[in-house]
C-alpha atoms as a PDB file:
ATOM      1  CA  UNK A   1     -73.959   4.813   0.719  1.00  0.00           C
ATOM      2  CA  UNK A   2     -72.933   1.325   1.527  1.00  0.00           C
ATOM      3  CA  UNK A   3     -70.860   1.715  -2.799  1.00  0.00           C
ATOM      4  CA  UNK A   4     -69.109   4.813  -1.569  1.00  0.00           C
ATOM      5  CA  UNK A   5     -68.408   2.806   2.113  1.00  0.00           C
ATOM      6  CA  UNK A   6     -66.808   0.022   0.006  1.00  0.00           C
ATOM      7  CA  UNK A   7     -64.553   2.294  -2.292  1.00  0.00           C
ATOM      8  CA  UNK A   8     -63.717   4.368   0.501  1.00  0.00           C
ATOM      9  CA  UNK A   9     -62.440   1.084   2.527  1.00  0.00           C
ATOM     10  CA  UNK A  10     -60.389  -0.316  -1.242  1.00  0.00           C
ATOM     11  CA  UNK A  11     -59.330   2.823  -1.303  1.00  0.00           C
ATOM     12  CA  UNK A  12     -57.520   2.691   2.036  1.00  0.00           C
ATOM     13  CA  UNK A  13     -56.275  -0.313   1.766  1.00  0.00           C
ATOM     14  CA  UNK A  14     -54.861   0.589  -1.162  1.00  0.00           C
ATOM     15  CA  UNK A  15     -53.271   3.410   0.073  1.00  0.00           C
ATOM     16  CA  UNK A  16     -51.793   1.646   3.030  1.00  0.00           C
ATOM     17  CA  UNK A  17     -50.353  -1.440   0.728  1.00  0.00           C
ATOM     18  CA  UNK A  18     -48.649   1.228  -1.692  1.00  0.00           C
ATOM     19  CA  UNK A  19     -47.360   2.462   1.768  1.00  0.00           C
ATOM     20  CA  UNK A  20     -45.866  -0.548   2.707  1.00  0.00           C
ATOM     21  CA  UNK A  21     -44.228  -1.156  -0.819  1.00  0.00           C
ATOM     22  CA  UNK A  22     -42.266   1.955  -0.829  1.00  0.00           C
ATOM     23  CA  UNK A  23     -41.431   1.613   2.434  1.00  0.00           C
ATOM     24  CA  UNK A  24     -39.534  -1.823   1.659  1.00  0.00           C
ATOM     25  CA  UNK A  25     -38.043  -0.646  -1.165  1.00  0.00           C
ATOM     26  CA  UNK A  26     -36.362   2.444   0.658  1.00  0.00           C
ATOM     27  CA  UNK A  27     -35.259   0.197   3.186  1.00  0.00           C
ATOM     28  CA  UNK A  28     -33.784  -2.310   0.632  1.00  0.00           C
ATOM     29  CA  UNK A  29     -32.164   0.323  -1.197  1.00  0.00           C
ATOM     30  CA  UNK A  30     -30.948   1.702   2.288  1.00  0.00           C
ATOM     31  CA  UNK A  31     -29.160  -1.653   2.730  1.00  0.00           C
ATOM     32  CA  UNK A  32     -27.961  -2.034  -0.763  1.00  0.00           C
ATOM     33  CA  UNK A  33     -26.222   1.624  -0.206  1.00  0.00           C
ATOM     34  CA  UNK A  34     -24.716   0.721   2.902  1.00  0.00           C
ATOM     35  CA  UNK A  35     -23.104  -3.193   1.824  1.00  0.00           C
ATOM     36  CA  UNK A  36     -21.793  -0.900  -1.564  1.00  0.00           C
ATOM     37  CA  UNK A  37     -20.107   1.178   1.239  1.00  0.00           C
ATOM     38  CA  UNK A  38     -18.731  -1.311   3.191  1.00  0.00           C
ATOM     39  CA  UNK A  39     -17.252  -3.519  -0.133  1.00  0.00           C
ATOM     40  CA  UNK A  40     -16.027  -0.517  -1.201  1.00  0.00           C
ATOM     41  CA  UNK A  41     -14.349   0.698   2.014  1.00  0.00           C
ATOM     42  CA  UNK A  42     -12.897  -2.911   1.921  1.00  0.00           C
ATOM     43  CA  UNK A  43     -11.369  -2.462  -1.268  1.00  0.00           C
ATOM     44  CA  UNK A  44      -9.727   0.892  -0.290  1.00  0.00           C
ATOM     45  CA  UNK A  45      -8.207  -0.774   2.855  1.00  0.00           C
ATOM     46  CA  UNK A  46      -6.984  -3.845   0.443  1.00  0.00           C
ATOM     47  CA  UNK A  47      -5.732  -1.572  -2.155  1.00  0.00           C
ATOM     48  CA  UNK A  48      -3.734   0.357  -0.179  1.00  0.00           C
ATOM     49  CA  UNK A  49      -1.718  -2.530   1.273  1.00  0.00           C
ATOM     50  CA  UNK A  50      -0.807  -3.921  -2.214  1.00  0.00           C
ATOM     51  CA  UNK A  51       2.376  -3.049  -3.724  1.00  0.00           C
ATOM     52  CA  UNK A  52       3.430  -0.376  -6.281  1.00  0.00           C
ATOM     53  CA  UNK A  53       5.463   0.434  -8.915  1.00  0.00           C
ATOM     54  CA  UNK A  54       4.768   3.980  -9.775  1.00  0.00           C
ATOM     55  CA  UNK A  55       8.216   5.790  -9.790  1.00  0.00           C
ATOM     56  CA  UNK A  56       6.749   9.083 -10.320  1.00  0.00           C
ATOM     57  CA  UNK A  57       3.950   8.111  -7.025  1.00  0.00           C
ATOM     58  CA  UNK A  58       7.001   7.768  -4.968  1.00  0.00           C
ATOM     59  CA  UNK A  59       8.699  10.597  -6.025  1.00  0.00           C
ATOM     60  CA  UNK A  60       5.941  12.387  -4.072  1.00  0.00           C
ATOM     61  CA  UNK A  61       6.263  10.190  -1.027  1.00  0.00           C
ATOM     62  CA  UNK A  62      10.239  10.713  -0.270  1.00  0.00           C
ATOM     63  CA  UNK A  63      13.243  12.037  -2.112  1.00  0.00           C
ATOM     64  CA  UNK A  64      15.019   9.939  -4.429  1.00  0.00           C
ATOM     65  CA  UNK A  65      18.782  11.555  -4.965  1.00  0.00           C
ATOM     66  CA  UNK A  66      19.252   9.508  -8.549  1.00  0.00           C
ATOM     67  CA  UNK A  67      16.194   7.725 -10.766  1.00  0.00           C
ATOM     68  CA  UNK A  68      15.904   4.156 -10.243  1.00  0.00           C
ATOM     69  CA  UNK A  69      15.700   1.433 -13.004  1.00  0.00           C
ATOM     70  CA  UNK A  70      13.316  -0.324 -11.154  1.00  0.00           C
ATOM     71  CA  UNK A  71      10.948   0.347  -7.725  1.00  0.00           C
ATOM     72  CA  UNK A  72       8.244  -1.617  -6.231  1.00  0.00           C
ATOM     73  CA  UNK A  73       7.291  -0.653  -2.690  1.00  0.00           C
ATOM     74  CA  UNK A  74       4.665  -1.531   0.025  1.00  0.00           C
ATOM     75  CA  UNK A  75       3.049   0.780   2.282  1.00  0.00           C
ATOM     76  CA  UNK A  76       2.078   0.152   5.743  1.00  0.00           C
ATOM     77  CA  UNK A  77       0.047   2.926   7.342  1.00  0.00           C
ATOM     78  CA  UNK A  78      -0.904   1.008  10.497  1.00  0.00           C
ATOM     79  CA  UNK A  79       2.658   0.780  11.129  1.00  0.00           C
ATOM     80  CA  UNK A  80       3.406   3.998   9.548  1.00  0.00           C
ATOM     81  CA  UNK A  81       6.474   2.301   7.739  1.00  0.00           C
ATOM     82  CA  UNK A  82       7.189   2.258   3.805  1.00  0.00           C
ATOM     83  CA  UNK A  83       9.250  -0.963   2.359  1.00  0.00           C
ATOM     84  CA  UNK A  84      11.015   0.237  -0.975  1.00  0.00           C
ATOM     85  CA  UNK A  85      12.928  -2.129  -2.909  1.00  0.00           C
ATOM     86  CA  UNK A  86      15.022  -0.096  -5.655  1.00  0.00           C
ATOM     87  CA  UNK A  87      17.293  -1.148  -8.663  1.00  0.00           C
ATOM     88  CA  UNK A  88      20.042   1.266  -9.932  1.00  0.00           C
ATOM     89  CA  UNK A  89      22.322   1.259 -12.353  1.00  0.00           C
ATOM     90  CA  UNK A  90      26.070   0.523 -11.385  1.00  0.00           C
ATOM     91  CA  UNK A  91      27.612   4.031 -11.356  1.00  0.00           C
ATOM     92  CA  UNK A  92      23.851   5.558  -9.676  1.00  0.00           C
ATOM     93  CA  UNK A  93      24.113   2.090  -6.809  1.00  0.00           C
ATOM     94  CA  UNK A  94      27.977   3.018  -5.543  1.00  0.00           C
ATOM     95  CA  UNK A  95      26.955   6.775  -5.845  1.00  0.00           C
ATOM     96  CA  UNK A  96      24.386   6.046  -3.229  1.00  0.00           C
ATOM     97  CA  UNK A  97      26.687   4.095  -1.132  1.00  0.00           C
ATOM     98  CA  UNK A  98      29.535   6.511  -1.136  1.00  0.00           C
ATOM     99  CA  UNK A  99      26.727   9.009  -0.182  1.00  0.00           C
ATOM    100  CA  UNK A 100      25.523   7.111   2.407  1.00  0.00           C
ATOM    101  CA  UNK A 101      28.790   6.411   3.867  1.00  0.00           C
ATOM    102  CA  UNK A 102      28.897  10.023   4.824  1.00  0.00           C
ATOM    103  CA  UNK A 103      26.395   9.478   7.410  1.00  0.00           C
ATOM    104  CA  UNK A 104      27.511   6.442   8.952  1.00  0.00           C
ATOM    105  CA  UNK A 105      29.437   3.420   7.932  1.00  0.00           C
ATOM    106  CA  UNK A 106      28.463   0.750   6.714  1.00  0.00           C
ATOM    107  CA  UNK A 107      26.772  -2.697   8.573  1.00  0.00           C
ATOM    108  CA  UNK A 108      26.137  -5.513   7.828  1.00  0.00           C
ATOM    109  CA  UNK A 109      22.618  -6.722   7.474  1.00  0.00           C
ATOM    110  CA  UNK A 110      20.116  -9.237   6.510  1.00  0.00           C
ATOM    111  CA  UNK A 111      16.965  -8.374   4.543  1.00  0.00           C
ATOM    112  CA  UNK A 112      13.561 -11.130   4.906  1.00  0.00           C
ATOM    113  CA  UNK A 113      12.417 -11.284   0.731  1.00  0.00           C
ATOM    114  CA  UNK A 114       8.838 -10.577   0.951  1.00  0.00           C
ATOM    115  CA  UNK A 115       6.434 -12.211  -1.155  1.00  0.00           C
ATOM    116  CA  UNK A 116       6.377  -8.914  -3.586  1.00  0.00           C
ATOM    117  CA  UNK A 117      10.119  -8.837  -3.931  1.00  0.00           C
ATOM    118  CA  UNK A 118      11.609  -8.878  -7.529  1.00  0.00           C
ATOM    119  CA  UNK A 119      11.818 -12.632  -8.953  1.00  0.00           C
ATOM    120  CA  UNK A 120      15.834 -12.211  -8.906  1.00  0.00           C
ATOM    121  CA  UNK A 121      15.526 -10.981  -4.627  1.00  0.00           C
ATOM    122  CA  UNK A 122      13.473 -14.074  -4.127  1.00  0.00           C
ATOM    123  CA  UNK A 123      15.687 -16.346  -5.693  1.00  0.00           C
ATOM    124  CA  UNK A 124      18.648 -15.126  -3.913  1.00  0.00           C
ATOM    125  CA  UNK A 125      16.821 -15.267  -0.445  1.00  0.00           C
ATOM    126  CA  UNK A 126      16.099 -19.171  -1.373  1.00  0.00           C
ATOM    127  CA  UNK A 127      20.146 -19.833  -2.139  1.00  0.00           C
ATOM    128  CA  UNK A 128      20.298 -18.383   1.098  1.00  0.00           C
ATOM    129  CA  UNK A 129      18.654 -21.115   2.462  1.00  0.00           C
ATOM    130  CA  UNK A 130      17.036 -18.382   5.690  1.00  0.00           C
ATOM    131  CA  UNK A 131      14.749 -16.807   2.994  1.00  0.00           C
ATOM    132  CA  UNK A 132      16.748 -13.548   3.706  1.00  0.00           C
ATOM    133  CA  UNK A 133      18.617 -11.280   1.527  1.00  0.00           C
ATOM    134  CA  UNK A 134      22.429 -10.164   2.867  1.00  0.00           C
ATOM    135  CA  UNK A 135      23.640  -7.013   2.472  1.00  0.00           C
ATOM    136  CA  UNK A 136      25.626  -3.486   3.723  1.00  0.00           C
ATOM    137  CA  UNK A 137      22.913  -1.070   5.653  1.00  0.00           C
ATOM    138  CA  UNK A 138      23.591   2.451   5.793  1.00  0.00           C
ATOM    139  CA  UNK A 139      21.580   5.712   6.919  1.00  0.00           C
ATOM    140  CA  UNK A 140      18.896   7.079   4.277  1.00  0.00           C
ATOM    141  CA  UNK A 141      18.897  10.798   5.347  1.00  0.00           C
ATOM    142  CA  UNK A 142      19.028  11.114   1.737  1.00  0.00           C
ATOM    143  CA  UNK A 143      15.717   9.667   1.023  1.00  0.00           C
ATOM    144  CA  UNK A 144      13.916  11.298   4.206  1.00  0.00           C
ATOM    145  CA  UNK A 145      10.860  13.547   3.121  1.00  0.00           C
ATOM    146  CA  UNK A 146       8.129  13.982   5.983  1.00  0.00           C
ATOM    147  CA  UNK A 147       6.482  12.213   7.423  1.00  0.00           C
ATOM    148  CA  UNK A 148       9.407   9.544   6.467  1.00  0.00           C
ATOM    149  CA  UNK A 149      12.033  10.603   8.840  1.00  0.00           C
ATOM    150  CA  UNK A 150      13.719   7.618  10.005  1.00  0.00           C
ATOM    151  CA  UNK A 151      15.052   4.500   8.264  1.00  0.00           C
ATOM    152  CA  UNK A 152      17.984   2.578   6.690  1.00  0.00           C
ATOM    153  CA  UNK A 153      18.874   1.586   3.098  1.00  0.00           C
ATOM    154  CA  UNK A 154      20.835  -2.079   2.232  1.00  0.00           C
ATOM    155  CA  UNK A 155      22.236  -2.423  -0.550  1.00  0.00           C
ATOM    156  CA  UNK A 156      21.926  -6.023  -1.741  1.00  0.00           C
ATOM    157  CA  UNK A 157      25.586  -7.902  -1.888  1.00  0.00           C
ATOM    158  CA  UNK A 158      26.457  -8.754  -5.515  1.00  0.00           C
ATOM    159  CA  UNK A 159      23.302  -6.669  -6.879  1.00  0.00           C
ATOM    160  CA  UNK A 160      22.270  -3.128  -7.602  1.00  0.00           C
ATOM    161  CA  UNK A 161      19.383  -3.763  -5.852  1.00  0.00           C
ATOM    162  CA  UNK A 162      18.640  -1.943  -2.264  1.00  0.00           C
ATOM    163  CA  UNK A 163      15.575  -2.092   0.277  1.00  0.00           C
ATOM    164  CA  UNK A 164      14.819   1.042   1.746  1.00  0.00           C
ATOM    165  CA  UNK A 165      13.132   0.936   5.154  1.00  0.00           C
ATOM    166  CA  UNK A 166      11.814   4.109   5.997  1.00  0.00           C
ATOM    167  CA  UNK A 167       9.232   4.452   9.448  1.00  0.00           C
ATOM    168  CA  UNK A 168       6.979   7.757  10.322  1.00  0.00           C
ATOM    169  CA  UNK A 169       7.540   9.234  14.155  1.00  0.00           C
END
């Protein structure tokens, strides 16, 4: 009696560290789930506030009336604003002006180079001495596609090069 007292007692205490094991392990694995979730949430929010360079991706996001040489833009969805910086050829860039011109004339503008700019924007915004880019601004109904509905396009002086500011209302 007292043999099968003894196994009976290993045995629970047995069952009850086995118990405890698992239970750690769920709850480390439970933790390990939720920091992947977090990092990877992280990532998602960082990624999405990098720039891009995908002319077919923005061809989605607003209208383009003529393909661009060249297009790097930045998204802000907190401020529900897109930042385009475009490079046409000559004929396409006074195509878009005259266009533009329709709308409203021309003013002029300055631009601040971002970080992300071209190499050749930057450089010009240093000359400048003001780390800003001058130009002619002019309405971009022509690039509006919802939720972009609002916004201006400069044309860079002495470049083919425009930044298109487009907001969300």
């Amino acid at each position: 009696m007292k043999i099968a007292r003894i196994k009976f007692i290993c045995v629970f205490l047995l069952a009850i560290f086995l118990f405890t094991a698992c239970r750690e392990n769920a709850n480390k694995n439970a933790n390990r789930q939720m920091a992947n979730s977090i990092q990877s949430s992280d990532f998602n929010n960082e990624s999405s506030s990098q720039p891009k360079d995908d002319i077919a991706e923005l061809e989605k996001i607003i209208k383009l009336p003529f393909h661009p040489e060249e297009a790097i833009w930045l998204s802000l969805p907190n401020e529900k604003k897109l930042v385009v910086v475009l490079k046409f050829s000559p004929e396409d860039a006074n195509q878009i002006v005259q266009q533009a011109e329709k709308y409203q004339p021309a003013t002029q503008s300055a631009v601040e180079a971002d970080n992300w700019f071209p190499a050749e924007l930057i450089a010009q915004s240093q000359l400048s001495g003001d780390e800003t880019l001058k130009g002619n601004s002019h309405a971009a109904n022509d690039f509006f596609q919802p939720p972009f509905t609002n916004g201006k396009i400069t044309r860079i002086v002495d470049t083919n090069f425009f930044v298109l500011e487009l907001t969300a209302l």
